[in-house]
Protein backbone atom coordinates (compact mmCIF):
# COMPACT_ATOMS: atom_id res chain seq x y z
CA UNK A 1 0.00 0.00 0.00
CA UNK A 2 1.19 3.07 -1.13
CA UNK A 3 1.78 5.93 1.65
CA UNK A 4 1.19 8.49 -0.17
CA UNK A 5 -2.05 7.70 -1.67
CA UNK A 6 -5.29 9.08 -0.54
CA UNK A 7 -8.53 7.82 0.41
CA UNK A 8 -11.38 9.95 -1.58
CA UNK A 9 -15.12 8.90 -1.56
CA UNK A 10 -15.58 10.02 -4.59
CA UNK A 11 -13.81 6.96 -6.56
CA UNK A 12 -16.38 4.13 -4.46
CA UNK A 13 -19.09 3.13 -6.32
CA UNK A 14 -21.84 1.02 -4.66
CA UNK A 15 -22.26 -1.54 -7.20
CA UNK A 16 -25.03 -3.54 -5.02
CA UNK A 17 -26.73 -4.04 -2.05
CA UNK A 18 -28.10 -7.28 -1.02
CA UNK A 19 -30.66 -8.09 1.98
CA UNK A 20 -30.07 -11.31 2.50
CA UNK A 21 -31.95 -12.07 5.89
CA UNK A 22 -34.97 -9.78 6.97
CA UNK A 23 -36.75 -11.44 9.80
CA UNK A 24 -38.66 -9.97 12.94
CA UNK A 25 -39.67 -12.12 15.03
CA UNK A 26 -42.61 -11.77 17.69
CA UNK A 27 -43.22 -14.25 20.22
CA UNK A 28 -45.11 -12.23 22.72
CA UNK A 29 -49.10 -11.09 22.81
CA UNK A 30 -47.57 -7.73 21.94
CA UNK A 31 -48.77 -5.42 18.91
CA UNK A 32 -47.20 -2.27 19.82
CA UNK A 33 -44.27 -0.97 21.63
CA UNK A 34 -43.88 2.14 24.04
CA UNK A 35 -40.72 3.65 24.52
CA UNK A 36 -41.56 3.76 28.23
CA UNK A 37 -42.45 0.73 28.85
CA UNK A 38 -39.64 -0.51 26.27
CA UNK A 39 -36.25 -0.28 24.88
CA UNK A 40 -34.22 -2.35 22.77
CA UNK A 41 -30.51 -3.62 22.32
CA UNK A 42 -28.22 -3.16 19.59
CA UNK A 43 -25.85 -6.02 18.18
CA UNK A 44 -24.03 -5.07 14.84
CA UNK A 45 -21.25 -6.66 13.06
CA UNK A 46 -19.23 -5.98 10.30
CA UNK A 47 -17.20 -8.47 7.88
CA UNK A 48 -15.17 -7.45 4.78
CA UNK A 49 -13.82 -9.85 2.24
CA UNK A 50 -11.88 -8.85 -1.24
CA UNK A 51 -12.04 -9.54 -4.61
CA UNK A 52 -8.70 -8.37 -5.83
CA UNK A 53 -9.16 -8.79 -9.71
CA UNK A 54 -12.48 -6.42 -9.76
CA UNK A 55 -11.15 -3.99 -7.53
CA UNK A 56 -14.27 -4.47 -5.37
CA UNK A 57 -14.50 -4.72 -1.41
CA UNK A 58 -18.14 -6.64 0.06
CA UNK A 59 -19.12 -5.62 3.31
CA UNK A 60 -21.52 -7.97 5.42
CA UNK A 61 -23.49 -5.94 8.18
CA UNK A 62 -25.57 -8.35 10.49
CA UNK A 63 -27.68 -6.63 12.91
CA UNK A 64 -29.64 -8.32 15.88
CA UNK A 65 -32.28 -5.57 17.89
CA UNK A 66 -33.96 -7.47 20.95
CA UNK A 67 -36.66 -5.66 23.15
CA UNK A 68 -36.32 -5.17 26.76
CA UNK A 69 -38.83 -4.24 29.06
CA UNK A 70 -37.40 -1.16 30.91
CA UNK A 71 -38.66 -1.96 33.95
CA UNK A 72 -36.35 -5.23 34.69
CA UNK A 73 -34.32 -5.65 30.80
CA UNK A 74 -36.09 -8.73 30.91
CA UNK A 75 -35.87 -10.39 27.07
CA UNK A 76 -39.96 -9.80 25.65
CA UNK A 77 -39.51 -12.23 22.84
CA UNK A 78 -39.44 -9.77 20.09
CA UNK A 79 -36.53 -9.47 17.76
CA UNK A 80 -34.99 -8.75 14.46
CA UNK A 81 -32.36 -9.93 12.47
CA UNK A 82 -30.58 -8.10 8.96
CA UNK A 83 -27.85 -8.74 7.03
CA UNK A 84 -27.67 -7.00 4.24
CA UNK A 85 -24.37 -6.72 2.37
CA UNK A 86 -23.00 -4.08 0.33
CA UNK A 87 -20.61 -4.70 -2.77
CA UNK A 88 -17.89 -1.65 -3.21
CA UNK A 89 -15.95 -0.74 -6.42
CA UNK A 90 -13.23 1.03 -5.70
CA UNK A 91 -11.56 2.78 -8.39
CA UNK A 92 -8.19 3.33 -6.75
CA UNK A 93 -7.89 -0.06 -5.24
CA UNK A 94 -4.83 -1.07 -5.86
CA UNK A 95 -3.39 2.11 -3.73
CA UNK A 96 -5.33 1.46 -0.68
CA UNK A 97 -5.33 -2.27 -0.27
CA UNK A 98 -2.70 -4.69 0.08
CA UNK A 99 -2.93 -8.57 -0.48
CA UNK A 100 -0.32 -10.69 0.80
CA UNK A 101 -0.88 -14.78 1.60
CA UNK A 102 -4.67 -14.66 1.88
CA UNK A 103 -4.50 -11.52 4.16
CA UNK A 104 -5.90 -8.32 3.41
CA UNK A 105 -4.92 -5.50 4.34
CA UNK A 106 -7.45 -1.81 3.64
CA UNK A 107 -6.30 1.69 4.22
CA UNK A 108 -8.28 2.50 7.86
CA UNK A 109 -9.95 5.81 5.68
CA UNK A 110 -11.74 3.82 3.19
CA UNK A 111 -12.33 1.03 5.62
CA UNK A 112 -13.81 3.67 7.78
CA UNK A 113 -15.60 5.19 4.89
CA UNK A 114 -17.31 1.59 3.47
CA UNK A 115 -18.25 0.86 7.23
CA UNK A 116 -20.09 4.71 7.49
CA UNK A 117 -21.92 4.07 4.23
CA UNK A 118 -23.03 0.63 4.68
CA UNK A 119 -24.25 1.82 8.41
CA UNK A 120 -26.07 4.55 7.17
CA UNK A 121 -27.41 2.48 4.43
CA UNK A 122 -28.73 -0.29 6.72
CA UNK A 123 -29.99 2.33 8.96
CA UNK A 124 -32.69 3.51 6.62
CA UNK A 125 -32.98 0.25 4.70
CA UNK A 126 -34.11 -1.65 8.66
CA UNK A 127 -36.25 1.62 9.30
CA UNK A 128 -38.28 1.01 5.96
CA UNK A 129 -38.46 -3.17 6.65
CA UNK A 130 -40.28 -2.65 10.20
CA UNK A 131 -42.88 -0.16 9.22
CA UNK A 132 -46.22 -1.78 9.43
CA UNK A 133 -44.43 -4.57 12.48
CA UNK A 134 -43.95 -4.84 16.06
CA UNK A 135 -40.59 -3.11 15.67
CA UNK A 136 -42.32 0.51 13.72
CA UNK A 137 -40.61 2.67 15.91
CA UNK A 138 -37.27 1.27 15.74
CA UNK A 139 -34.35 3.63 14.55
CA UNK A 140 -31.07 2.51 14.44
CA UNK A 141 -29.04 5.05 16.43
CA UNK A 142 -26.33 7.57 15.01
CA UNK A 143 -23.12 6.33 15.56
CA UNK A 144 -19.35 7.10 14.63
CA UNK A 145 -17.29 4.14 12.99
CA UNK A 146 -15.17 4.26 16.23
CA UNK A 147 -18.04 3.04 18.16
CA UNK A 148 -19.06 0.66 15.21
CA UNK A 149 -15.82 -1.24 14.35
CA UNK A 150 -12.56 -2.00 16.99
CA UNK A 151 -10.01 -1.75 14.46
């Protein structure tokens, strides 16, 4: 990886975004929430993998939201689970990634930069998926890559 080179977000292209698991679950006599009564936990995860020849980085976010009742955090049975994953061209590639024996390794900017889209992204894509369900009033919090991704 070249030191000199630059990360700029305006040679990424999103070439495609996949949901491949959309599923809320709701195994309580519940058909509304209150954000009184209830609150919910975040789990998010993010996996990138490389395909070297297209110049293209995928990035896997899985997201898991459980409600709590706020009076005890007791589990209410009601969940959701996303992955969606996003497929990256990146024009300038070959200056901010570095392949050596099966290891990869991604300039932190444009890691940082895929990981802020593809949050943002899922954060609208998840709001749009529970509208008319149990989980209608869910928003995916603002958050900086820092507190997304332990580098």
């Amino acid at each position: 990886m070249s030191s000199n080179s630059k990360f700029n977000i305006d040679l990424i292209r999103i070439d495609e975004i996949t949901i491949t698991n959309a599923a809320i679950d709701n195994r309580s006599e519940l058909s509304s929430l209150s954000h009184i009564e209830h609150k919910f936990t975040l789990e998010s995860l993010f996996n990138a993998s490389i395909n070297e020849s297209k110049k293209k980085i995928k990035i896997l976010f899985t997201c898991k939201i459980n409600i709590l009742s706020n009076s005890n955090d007791q589990e209410l049975g009601i969940s959701g689970h996303f992955d969606i994953a996003y497929i990256f061209f990146i024009e300038n590639f070959d200056d901010l990634t570095t392949i050596n024996n099966d290891n990869a390794d991604i300039n932190p900017d444009l890691y940082s930069g895929l990981i802020d889209i593809a949050y943002s992204t899922s954060r609208g894509i998840i709001y749009t998926r529970c509208l008319g369900t149990i989980l209608k009033n869910i928003i995916l919090p603002v958050q900086s890559t820092t507190n997304l991704v332990e580098h």
